[in-house]
Structure formats: structure tokens, C-alpha cells
C-alpha atoms as a PDB file:
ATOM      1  CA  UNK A   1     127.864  68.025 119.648  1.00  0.00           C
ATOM      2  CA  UNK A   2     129.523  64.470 120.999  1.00  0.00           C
ATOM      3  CA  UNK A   3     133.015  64.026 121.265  1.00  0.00           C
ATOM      4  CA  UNK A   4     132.999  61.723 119.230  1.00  0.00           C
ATOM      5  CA  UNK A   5     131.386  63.804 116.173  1.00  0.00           C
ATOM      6  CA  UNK A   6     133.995  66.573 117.406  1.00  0.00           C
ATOM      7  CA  UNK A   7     137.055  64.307 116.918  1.00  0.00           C
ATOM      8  CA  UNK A   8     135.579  63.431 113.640  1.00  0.00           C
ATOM      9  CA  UNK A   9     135.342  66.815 112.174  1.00  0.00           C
ATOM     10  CA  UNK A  10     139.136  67.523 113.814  1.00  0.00           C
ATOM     11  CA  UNK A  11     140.567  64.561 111.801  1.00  0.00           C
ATOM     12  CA  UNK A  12     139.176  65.715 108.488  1.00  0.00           C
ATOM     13  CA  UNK A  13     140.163  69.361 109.356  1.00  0.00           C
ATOM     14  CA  UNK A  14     143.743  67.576 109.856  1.00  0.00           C
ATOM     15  CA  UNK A  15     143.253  65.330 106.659  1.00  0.00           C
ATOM     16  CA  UNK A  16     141.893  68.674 104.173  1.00  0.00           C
ATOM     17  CA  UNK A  17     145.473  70.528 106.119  1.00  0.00           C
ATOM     18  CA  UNK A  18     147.386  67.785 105.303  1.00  0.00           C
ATOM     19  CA  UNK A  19     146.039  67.115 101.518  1.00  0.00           C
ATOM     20  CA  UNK A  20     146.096  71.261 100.633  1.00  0.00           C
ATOM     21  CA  UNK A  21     150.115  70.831 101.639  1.00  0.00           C
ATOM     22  CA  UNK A  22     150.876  68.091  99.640  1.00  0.00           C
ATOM     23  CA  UNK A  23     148.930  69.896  96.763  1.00  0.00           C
ATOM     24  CA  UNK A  24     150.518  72.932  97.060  1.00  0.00           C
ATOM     25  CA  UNK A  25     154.356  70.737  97.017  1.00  0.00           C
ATOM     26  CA  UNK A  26     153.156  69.058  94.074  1.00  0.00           C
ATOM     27  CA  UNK A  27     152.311  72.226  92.020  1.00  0.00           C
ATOM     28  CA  UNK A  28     155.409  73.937  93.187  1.00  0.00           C
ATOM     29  CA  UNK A  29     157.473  70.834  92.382  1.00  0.00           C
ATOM     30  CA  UNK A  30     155.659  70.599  88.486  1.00  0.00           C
ATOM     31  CA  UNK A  31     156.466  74.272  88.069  1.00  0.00           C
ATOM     32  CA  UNK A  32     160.186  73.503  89.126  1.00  0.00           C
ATOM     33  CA  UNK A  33     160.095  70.645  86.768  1.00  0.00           C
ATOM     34  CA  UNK A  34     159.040  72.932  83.944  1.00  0.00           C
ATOM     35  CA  UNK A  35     161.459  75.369  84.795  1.00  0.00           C
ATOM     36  CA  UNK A  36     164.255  72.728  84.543  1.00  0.00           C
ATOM     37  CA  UNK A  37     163.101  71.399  81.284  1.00  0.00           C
ATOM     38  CA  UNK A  38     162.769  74.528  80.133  1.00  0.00           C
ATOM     39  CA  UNK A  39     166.328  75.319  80.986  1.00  0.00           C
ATOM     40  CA  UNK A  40     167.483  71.731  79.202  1.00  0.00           C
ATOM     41  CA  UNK A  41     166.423  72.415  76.137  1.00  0.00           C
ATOM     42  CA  UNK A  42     168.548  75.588  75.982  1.00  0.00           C
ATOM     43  CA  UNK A  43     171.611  73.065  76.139  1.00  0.00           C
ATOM     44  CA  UNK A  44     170.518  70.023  74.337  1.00  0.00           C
ATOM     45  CA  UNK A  45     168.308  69.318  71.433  1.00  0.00           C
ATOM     46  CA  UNK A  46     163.963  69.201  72.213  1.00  0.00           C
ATOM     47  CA  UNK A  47     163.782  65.582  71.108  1.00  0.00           C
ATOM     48  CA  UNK A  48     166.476  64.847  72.919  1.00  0.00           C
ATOM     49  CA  UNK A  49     165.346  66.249  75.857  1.00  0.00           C
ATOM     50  CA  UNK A  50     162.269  64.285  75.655  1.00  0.00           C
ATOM     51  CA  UNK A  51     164.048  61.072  75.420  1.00  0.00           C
ATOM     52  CA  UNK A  52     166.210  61.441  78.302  1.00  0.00           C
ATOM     53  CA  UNK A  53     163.396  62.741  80.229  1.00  0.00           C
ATOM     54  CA  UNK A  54     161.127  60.191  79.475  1.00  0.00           C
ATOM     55  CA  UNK A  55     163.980  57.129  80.414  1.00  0.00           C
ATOM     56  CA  UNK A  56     164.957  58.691  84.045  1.00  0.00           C
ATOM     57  CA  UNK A  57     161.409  58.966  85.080  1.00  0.00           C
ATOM     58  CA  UNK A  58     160.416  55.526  83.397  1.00  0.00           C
ATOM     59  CA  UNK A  59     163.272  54.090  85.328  1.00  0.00           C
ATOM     60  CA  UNK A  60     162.294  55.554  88.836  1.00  0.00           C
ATOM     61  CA  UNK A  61     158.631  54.287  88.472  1.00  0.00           C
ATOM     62  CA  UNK A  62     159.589  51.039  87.119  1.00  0.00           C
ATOM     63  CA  UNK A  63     161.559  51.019  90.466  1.00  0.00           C
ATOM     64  CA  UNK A  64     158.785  51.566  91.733  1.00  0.00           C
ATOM     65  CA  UNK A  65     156.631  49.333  90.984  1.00  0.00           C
ATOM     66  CA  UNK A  66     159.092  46.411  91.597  1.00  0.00           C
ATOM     67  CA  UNK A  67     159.617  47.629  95.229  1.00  0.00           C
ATOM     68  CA  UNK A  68     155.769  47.592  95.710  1.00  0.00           C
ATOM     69  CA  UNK A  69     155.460  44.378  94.097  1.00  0.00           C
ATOM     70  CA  UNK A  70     153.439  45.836  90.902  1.00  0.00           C
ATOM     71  CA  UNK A  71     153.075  44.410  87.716  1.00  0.00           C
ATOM     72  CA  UNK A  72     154.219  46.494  84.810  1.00  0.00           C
ATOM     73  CA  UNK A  73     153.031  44.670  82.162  1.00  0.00           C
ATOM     74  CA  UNK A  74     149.539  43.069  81.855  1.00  0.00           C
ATOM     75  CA  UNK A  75     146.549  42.738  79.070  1.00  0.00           C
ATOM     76  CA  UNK A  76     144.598  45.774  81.274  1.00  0.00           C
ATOM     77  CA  UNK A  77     147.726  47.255  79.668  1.00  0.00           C
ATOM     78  CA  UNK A  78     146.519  47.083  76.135  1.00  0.00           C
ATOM     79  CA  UNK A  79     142.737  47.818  76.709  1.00  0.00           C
ATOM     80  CA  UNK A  80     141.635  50.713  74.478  1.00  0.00           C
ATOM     81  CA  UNK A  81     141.520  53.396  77.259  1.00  0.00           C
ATOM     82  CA  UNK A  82     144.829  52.953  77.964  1.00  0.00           C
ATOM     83  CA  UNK A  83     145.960  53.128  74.475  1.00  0.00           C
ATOM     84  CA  UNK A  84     143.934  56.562  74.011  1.00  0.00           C
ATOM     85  CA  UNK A  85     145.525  57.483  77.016  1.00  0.00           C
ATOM     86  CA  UNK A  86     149.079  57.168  75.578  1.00  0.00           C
ATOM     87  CA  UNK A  87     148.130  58.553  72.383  1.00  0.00           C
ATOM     88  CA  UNK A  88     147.254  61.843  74.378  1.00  0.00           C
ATOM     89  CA  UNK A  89     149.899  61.693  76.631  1.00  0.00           C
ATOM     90  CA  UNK A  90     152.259  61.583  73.558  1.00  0.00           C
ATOM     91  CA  UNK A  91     150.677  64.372  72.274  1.00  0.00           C
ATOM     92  CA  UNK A  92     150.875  66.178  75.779  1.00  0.00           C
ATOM     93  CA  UNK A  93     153.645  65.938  76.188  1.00  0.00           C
ATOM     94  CA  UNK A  94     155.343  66.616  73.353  1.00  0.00           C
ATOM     95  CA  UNK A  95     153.537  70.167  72.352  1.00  0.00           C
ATOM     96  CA  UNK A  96     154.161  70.898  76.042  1.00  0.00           C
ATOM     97  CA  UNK A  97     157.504  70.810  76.480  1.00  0.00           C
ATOM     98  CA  UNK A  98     157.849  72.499  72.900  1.00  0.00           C
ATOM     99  CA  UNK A  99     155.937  74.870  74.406  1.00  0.00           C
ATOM    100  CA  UNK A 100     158.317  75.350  77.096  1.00  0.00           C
ATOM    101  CA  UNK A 101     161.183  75.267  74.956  1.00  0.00           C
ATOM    102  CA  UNK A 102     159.903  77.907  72.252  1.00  0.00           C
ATOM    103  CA  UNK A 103     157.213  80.540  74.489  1.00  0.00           C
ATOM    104  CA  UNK A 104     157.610  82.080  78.046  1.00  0.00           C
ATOM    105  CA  UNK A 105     156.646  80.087  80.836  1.00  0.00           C
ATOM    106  CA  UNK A 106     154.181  82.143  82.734  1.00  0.00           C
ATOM    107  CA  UNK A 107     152.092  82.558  79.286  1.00  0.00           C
ATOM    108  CA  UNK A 108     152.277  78.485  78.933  1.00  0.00           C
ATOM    109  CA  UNK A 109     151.732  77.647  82.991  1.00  0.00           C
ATOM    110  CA  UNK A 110     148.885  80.050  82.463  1.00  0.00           C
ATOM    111  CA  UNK A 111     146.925  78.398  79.345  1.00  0.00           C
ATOM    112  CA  UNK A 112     148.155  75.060  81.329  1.00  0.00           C
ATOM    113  CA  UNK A 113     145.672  75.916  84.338  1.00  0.00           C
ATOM    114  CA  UNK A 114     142.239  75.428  81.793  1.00  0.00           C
ATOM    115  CA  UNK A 115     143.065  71.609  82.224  1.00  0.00           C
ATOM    116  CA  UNK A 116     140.589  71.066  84.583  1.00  0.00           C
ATOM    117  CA  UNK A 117     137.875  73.276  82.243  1.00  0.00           C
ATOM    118  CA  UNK A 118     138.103  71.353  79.528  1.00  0.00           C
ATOM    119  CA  UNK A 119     137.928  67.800  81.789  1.00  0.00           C
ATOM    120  CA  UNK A 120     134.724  68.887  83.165  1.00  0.00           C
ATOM    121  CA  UNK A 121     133.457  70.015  79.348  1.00  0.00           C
ATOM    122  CA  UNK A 122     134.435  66.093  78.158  1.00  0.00           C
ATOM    123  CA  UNK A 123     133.376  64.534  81.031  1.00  0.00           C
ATOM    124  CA  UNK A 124     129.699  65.909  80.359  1.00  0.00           C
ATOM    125  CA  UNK A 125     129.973  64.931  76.766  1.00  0.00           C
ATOM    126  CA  UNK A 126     131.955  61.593  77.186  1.00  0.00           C
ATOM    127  CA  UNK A 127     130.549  60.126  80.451  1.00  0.00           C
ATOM    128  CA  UNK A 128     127.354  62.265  80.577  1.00  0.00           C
ATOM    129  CA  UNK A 129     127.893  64.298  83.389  1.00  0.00           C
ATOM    130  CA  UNK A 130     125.507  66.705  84.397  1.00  0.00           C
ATOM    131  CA  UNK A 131     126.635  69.751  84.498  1.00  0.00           C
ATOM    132  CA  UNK A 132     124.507  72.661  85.751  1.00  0.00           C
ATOM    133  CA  UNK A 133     124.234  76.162  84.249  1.00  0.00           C
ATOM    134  CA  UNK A 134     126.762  77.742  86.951  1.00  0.00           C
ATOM    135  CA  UNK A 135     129.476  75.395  85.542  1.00  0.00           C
ATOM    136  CA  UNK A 136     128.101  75.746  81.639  1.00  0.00           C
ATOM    137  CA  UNK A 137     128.690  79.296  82.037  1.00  0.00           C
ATOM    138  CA  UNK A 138     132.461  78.729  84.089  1.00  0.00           C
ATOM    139  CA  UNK A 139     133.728  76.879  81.243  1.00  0.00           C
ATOM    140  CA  UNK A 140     132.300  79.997  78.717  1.00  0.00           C
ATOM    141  CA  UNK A 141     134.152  82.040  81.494  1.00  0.00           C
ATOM    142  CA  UNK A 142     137.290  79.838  81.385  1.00  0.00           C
ATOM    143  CA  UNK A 143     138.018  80.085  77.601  1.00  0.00           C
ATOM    144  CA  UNK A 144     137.869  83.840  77.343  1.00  0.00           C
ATOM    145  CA  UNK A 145     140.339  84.066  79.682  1.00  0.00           C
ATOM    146  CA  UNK A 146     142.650  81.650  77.605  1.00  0.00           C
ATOM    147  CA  UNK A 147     141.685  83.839  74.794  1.00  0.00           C
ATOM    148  CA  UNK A 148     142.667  86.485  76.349  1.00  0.00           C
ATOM    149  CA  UNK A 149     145.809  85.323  77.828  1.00  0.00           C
ATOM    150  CA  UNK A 150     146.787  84.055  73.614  1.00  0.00           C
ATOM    151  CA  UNK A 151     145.471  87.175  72.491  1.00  0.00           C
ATOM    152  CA  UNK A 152     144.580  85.943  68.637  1.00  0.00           C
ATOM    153  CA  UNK A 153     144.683  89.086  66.252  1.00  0.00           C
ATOM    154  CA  UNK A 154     146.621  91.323  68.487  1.00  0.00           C
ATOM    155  CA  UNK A 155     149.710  92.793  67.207  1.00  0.00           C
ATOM    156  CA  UNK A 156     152.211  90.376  69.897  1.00  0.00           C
ATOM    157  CA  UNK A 157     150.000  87.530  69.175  1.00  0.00           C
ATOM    158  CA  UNK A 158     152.757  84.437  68.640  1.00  0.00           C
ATOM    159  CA  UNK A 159     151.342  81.552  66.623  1.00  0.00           C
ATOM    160  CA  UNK A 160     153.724  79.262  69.009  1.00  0.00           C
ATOM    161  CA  UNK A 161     151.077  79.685  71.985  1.00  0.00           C
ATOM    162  CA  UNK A 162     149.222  77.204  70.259  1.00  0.00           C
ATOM    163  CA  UNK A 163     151.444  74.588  71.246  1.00  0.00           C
ATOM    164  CA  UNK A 164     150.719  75.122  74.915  1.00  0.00           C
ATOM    165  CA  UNK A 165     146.924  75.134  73.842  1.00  0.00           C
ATOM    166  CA  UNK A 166     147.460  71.913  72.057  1.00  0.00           C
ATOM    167  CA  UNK A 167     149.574  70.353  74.613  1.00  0.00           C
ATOM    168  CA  UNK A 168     146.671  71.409  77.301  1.00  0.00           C
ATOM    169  CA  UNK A 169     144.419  69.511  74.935  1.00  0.00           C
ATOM    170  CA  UNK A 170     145.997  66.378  75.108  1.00  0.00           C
ATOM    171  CA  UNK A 171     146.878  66.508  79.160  1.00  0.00           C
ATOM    172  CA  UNK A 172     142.569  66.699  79.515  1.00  0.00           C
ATOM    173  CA  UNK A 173     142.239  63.558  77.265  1.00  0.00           C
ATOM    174  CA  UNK A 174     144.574  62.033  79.049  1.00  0.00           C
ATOM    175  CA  UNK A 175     142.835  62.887  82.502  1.00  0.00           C
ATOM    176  CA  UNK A 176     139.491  61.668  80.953  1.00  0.00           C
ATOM    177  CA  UNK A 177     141.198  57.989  79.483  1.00  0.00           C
ATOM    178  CA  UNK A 178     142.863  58.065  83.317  1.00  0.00           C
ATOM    179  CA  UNK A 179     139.472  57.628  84.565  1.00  0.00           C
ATOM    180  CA  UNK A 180     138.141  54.989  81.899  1.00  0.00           C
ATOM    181  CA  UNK A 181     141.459  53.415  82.347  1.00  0.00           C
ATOM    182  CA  UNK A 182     141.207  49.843  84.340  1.00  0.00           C
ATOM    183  CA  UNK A 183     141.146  50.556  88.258  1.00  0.00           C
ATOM    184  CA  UNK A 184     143.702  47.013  88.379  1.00  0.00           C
ATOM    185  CA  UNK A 185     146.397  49.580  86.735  1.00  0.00           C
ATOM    186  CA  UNK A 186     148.483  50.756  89.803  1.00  0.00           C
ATOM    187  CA  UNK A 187     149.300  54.612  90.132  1.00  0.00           C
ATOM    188  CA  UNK A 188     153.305  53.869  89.571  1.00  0.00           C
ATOM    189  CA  UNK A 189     152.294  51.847  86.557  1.00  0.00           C
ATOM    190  CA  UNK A 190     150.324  54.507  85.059  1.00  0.00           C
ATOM    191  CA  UNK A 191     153.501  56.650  85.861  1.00  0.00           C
ATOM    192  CA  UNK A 192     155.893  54.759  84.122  1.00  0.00           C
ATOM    193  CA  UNK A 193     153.889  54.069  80.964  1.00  0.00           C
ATOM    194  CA  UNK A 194     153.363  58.257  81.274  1.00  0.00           C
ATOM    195  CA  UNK A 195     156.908  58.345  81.169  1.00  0.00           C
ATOM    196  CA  UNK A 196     157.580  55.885  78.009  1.00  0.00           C
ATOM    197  CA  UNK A 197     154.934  58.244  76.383  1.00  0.00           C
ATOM    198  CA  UNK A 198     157.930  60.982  76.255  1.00  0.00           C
ATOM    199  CA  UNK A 199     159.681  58.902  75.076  1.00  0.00           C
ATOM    200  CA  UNK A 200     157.647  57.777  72.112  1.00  0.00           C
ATOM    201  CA  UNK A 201     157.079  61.820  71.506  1.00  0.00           C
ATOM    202  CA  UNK A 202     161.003  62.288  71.353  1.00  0.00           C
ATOM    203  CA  UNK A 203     161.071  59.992  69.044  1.00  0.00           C
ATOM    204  CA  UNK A 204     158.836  61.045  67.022  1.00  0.00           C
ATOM    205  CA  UNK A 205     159.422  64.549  66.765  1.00  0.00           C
ATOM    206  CA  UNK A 206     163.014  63.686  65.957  1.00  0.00           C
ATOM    207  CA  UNK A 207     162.396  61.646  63.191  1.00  0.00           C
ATOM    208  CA  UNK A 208     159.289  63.477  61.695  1.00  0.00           C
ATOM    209  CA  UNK A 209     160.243  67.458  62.217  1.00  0.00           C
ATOM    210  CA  UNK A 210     163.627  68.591  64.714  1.00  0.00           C
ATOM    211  CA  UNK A 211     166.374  65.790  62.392  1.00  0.00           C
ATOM    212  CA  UNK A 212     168.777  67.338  65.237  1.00  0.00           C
ATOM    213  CA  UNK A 213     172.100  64.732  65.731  1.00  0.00           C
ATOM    214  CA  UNK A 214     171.617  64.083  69.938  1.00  0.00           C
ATOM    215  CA  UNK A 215     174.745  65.357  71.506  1.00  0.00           C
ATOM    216  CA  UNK A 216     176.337  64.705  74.769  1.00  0.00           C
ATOM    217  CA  UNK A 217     175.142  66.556  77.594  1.00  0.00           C
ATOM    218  CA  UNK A 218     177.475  68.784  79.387  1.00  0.00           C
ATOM    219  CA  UNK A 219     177.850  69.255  83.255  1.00  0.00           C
ATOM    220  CA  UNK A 220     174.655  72.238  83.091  1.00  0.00           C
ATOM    221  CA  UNK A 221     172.310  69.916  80.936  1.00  0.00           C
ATOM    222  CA  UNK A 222     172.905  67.104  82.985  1.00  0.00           C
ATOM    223  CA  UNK A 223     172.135  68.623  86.328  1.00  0.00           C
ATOM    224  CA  UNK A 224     169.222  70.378  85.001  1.00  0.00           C
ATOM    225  CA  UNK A 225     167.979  66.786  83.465  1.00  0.00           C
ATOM    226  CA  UNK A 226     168.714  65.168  86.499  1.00  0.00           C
ATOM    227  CA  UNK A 227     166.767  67.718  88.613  1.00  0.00           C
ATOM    228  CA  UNK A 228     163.825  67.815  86.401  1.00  0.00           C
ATOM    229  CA  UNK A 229     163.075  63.811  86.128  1.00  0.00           C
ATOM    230  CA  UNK A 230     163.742  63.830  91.016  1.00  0.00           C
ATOM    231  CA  UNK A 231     161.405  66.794  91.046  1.00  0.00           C
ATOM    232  CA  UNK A 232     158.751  65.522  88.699  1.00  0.00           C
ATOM    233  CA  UNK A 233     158.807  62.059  90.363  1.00  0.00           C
ATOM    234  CA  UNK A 234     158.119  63.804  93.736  1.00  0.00           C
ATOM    235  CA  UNK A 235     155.517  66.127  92.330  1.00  0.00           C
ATOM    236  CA  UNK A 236     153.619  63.006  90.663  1.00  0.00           C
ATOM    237  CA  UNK A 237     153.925  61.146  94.112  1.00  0.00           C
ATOM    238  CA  UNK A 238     152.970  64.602  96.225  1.00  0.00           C
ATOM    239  CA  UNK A 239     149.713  65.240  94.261  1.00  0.00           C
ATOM    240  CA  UNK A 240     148.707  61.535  94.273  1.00  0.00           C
ATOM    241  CA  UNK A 241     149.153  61.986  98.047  1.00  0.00           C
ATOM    242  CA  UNK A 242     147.030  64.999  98.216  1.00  0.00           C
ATOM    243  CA  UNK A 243     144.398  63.349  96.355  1.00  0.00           C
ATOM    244  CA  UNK A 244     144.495  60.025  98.662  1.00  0.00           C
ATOM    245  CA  UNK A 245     144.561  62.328 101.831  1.00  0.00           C
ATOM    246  CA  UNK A 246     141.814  65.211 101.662  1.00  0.00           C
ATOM    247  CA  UNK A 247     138.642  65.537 100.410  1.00  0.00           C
ATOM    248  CA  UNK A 248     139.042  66.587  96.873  1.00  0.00           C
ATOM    249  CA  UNK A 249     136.626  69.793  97.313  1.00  0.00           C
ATOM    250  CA  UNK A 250     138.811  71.087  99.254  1.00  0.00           C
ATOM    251  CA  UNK A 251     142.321  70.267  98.206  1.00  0.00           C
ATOM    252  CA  UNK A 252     141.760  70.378  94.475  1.00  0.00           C
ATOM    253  CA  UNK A 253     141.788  73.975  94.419  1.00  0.00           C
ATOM    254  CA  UNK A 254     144.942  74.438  95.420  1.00  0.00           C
ATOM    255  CA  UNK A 255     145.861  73.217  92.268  1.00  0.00           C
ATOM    256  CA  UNK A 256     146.090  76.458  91.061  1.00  0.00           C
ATOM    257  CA  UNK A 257     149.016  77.718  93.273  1.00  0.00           C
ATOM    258  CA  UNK A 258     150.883  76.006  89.945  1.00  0.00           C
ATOM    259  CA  UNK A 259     149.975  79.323  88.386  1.00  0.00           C
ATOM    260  CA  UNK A 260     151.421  81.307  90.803  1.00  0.00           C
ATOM    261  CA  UNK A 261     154.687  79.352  90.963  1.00  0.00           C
ATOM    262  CA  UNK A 262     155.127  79.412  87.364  1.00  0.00           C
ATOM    263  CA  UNK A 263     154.692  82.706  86.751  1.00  0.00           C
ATOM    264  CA  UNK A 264     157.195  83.627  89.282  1.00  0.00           C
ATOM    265  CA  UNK A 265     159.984  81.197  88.018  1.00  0.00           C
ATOM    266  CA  UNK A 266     159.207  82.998  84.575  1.00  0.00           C
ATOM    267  CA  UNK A 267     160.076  86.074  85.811  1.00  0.00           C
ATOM    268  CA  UNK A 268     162.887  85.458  88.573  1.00  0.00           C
ATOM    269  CA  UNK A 269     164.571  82.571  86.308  1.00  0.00           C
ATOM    270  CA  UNK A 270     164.205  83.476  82.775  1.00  0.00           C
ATOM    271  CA  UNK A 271     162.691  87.464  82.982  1.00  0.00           C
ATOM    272  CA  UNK A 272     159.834  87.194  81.263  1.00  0.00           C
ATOM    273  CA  UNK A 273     157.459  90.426  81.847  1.00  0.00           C
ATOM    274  CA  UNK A 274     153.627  90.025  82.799  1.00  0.00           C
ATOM    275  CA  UNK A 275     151.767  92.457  81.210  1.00  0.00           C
ATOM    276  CA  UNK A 276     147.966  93.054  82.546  1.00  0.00           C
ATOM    277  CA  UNK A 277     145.943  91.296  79.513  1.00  0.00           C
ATOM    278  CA  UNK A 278     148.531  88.372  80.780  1.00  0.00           C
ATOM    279  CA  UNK A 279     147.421  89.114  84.332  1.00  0.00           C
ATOM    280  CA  UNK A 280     143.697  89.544  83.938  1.00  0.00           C
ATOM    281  CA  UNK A 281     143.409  86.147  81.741  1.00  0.00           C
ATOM    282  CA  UNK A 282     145.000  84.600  84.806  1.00  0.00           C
ATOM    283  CA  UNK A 283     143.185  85.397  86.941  1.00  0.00           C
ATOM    284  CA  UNK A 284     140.204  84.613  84.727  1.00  0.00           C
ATOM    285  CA  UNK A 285     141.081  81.268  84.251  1.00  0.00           C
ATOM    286  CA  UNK A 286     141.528  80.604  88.064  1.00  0.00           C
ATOM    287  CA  UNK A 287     137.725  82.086  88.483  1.00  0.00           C
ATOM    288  CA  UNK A 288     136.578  79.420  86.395  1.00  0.00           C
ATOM    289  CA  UNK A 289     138.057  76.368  87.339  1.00  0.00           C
ATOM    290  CA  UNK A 290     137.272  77.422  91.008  1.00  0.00           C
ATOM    291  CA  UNK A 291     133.569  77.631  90.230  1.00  0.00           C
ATOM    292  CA  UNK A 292     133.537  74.784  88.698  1.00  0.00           C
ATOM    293  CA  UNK A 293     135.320  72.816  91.383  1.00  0.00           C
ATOM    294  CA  UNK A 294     133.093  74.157  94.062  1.00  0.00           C
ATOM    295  CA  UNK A 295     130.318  71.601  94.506  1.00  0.00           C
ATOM    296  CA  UNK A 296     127.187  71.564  92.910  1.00  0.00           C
ATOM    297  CA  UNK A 297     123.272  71.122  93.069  1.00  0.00           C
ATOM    298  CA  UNK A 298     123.392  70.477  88.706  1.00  0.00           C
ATOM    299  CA  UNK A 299     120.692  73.462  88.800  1.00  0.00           C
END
């Protein structure tokens, strides 16, 4: 082998170590920013919480984008991808963070990990993907384990993790609009407009279901606001960072160290107990979306 072919494979070696630790600082710093939100919404009111989330991180982006010289608003803006797009990141968003609010967050971090599944299942149906019979069968694989992590018809079943189902819903049609969206559309823009989509959803669930009077955070709500919107910025700039640095095979499975963080916040920060149906879906889940990841022939 030349040295030249050596140095080659050393700088993606260096590129894949550098993209799988961004990856893994972007999952930790989502499941911080779930714990935090979480921890809001014990203080202040859900569609509350959504509005004030929604304004700090549309403020930082819009930052942002003026520092980079980006244009926030343009006609790509209004094209019909992005307006699916914010129709299922208002959805997303909002059944998500009820989710958080109202169910444990291991159970939700866990049914949040099937994203990627049910990309891969649009993606062959929407864009015509082929997909071979070793991923057919992952996705099959993938949704008993959410079943089995929801557990419908057992005696603990709780209707409420159906929020975190919906709310995963909505996050995979907003990954597959992402990708019809128009590639003029900077990353920062797409951020803020992600943000204004909270907002939208704290509306709306205000009006339409919580009719809670917003209240004046105190000194706990407002730290754990503040620290939610600085770590979900850098966890939104860490994973596009990851994804701009290593090749995806190899640094997109590390999105499932999310799982792990989560379901250790949800037990050291709010005791929540993992039982092993809770365990085994897990895992299940992870199986799945790793298969499917893994690069294949279509056969």
C-alpha cells in the first residue's frame, strides 16, 4: 500500500473518530434537553413551555443566520415541502414534549429511537427506495420492539405512550420533508423555522385543549428554560457537525447512545424504574435501526 493511500485511510479513520464524538455530544446534549424540558413543565404550564422554548431557540438561530450572512426569509420558504415540514414539526413537537411532560422519560427516549425505522419505511414508499428483504424484515423487527416497549393490553399499559408514538410520527415526516426540502435553505434557517414550529404548537395547544393563564417563571423554571433552549442549540449544531464530518455509515449509529443517555437521566433525575419488557424492547429497537443502517446490497 502507498503512502499516499495510507494517509488517506488515516484521515478518514480521524474524520469517522471525529464525527462518532460529535454524535455521541449531540445525543447526550438532546437527552439533557429533554430532561430540562421535562423538568420545566413541572413549574410552568406545557403550552407555555412550548412558547418560551420555541422563542429562545428561534432567537439563537436567527442569530445565526445573520452572523453567517443567511437569509431567513425567501419564496424556497413557502414551497410545499417546507410547509409539510412545519406541519410535522408542529405536530412533533408538540406530542413530544407532552410526552415528556405526562410519561417517564426512558419509556418516551425509547419509542423516540424508531425514528430512523419509520424514515427508511417512507422513504421506500415516498421516494421509492429500494429496500432489500434484510431491512423489510428490520423494520418488522423494529415495531415489535416499540410494541413491546408500549405494551398495548397489558395491565400498566398507559394510553399517554401514544403521545410519544405520535410525536415520533411526526419527527420521521419531518426528516423525510427535510430531504425534499430546497437544498438553497441553510441548516440555521431550517433551525429557526424548527423553532417557530414550537411555537405555533404552544399556541395551539393553549388555545384548543391546556386554556392554562401563562404565569411568570420563577428562578427554577427559568434556569431550567434557559438550559434547555443552550443545550438544544449545541446538540442541533453537534449532530449537524457529525453528519458534515464522518461518513454517515459509520457515525449514524451512534445515534443511539441517545437511548442510553435518556434512560439514565430517567432514572438518576426523575427515578423512573426499567423493568425488563422496558429493557428488552430497547434493545430491540436498537437491533433494528442498526441493521438497517448497516449498508446494503437491496438483496
Amino acid at each position: 500500500m502507498t503512502t499516499t493511500a495510507t494517509e488517506n485511510i488515516d484521515n478518514r479513520n480521524s474524520e469517522n473518530l471525529a464525527g462518532i464524538f460529535w454524535m455521541i455530544a449531540a445525543m447526550g446534549a438532546f437527552a439533557l434537553e429533554d430532561a430540562f424540558v421535562k423538568a420545566t413543565t413541572s413549574h410552568l404550564p406545557v403550552a407555555e413551555v412550548l412558547v418560551l422554548f420555541g422563542l429562545g431557540g428561534a432567537l439563537l438561530f436567527a442569530v445565526i443566520a445573520v452572523v453567517r450572512q443567511e437569509t431567513l426569509f425567501s419564496a424556497d420558504i413557502l414551497s410545499r415541502a417546507m410547509c409539510v415540514r412545519a406541519c410535522f414539526e408542529v405536530t412533533a413537537r408538540l406530542f413530544f414534549i407532552l410526552a415528556l411532560a405526562l410519561t417517564p422519560l426512558s419509556a418516551t427516549t425509547a419509542i423516540l429511537q424508531a425514528t430512523p425505522i419509520v424514515v427508511v419505511l417512507g422513504a421506500a414508499f415516498l421516494f421509492g427506495e429500494k429496500v432489500g428483504w434484510r431491512r423489510w424484515s428490520a423494520i418488522l423487527i423494529g415495531f415489535i420492539g416499540v410494541l413491546i416497549v408500549l405494551r398495548p393490553g397489558a395491565e400498566n399499559f398507559s394510553a399517554l405512550s401514544i403521545l410519544a408514538l405520535i410525536g415520533m410520527v411526526g419527527f420521521a415526516g419531518r426528516d423525510l420533508a427535510s430531504r425534499a426540502a430546497p437544498r438553497s435553505i441553510a441548516t440555521s434557517v431550517l433551525g429557526f423555522y424548527g423553532f417557530i414550529a414550537i411555537i405555533v404548537a404552544g399556541v395551539l395547544y393553549a388555545l384548543l385543549w391546556e386554556h392554562r393563564a401563562f404565569v411568570f417563571p420563577d428562578g427554577a423554571a427559568a434556569m431550567f428554560l434557559a438550559a434547555a433552549v443552550t443545550v438544544g442549540i449545541f446538540a442541533y449544531s453537534a449532530l449537524m457537525k457529525a453528519m458534515r464530518t464522518g461518513a454517515v455509515s459509520a457515525v449514524t449509529p451512534f445515534r443511539y447512545t441517545r437511548l442510553l443517555f435518556g434512560v439514565t437521566l430517567g432514572v438518576v433525575g426523575f427515578g423512573e424504574q426499567l423493568d425488563p419488557p422496558m429493557i428488552a424492547g430497547s434493545l430491540i429497537i436498537v437491533l433494528a435501526g442498526t441493521i438497517i443502517l448497516k449498508p446494503s446490497s437491496g438483496r
